[in-house]
C-alpha atoms as a PDB file:
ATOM      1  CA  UNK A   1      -3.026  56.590  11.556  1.00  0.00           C
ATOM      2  CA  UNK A   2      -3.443  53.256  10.282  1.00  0.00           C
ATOM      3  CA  UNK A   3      -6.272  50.697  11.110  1.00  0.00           C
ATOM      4  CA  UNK A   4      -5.477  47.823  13.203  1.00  0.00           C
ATOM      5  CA  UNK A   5      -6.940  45.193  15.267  1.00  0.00           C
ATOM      6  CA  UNK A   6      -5.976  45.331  19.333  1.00  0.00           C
ATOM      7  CA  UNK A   7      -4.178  42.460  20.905  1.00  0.00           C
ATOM      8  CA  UNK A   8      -7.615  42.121  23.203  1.00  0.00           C
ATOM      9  CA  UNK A   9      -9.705  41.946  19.690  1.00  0.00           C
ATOM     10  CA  UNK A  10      -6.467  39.685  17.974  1.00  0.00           C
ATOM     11  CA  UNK A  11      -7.040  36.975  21.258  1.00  0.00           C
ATOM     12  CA  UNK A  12     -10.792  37.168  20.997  1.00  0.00           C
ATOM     13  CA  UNK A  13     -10.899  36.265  17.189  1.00  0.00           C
ATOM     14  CA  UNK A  14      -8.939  33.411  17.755  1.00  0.00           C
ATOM     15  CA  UNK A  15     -10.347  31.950  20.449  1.00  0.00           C
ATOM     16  CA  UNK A  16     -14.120  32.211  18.594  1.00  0.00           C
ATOM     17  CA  UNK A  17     -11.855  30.398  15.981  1.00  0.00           C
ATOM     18  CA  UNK A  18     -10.183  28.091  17.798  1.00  0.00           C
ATOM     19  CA  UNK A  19     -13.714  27.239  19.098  1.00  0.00           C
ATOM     20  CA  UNK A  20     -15.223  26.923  15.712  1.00  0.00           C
ATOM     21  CA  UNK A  21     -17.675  30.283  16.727  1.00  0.00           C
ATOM     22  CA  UNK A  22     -18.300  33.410  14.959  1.00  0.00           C
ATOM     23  CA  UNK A  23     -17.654  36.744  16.079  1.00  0.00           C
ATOM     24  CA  UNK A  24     -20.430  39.161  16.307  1.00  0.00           C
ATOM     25  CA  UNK A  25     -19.205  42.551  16.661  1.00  0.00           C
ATOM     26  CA  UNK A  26     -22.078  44.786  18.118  1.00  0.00           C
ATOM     27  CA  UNK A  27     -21.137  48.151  17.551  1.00  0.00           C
ATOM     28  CA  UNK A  28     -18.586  50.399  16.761  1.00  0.00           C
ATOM     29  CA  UNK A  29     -17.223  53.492  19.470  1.00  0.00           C
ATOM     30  CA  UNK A  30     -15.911  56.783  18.567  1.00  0.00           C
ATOM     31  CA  UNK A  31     -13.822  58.643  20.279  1.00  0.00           C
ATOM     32  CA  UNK A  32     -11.868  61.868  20.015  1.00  0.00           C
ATOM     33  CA  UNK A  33      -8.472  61.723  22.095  1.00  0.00           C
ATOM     34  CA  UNK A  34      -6.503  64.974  23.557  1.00  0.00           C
ATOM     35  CA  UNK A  35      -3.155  64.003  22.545  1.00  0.00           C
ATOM     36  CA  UNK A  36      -3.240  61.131  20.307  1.00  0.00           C
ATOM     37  CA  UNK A  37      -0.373  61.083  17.634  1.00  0.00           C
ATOM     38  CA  UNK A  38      -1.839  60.151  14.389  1.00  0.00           C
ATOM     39  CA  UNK A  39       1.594  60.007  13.002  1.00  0.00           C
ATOM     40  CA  UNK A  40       2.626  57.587  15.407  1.00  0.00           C
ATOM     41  CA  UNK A  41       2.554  54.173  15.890  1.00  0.00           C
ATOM     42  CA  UNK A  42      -0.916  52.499  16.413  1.00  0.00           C
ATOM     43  CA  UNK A  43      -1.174  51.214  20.259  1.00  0.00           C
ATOM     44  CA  UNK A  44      -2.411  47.585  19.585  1.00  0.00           C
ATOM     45  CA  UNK A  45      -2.356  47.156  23.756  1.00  0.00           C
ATOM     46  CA  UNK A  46      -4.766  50.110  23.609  1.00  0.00           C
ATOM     47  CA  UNK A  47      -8.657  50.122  25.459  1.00  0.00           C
ATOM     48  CA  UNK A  48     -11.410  51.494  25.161  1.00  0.00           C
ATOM     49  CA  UNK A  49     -11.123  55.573  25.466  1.00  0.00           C
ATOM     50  CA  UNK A  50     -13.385  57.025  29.016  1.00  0.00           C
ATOM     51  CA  UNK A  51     -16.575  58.013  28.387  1.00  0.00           C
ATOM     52  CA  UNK A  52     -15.667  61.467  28.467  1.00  0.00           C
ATOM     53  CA  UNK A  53     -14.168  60.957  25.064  1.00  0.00           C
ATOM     54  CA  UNK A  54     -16.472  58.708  23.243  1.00  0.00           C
ATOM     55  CA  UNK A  55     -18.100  61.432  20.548  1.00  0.00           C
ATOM     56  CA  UNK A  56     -20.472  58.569  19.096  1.00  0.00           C
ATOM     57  CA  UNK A  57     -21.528  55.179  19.073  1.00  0.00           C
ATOM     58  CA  UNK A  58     -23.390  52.727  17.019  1.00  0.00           C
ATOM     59  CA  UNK A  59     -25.252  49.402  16.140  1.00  0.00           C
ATOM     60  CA  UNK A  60     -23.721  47.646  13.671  1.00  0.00           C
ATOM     61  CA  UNK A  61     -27.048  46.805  11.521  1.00  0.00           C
ATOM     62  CA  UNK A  62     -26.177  44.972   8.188  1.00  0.00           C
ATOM     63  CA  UNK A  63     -23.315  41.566   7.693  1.00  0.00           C
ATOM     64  CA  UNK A  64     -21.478  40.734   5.076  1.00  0.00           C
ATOM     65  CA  UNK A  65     -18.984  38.060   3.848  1.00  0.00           C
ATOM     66  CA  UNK A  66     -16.329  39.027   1.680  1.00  0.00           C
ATOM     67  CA  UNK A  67     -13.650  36.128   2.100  1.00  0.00           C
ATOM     68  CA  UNK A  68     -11.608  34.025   4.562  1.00  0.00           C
ATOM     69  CA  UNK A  69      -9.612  36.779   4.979  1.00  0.00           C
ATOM     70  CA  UNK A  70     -12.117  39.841   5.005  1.00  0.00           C
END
């Protein structure tokens, strides 16, 4: 399964860009879900899995700037 941004995270960055703001992501959420193809598509309209599913979650502690496009 390939990494990709959600159309809810895809709006957000550009409205913090569109509003000259930065985005501050606070922590990341991981989840194991019955079912899930990882052959498949990704679901960009996807949420956030239930609780019942989230296996871990964390701060995000360190930044970094790579480039415009990073």
């Amino acid at each position: 399964m390939a990494a990709s941004i959600t159309l809810a995270g895809e709006k957000l960055i550009a409205q913090k860009q569109a509003a000259n703001l930065p985005l501050t992501m606070a922590r990341f959420v991981l989840a194991n879900v019955p079912g899930l193809n990882v052959s498949g598509p990704v679901n960009r309209a996807g949420v956030k899995p239930p609780a019942a599913q989230i296996v871990y979650t964390a701060n995000i502690t360190q930044q970094g700037y790579v480039n415009p496009n990073q």
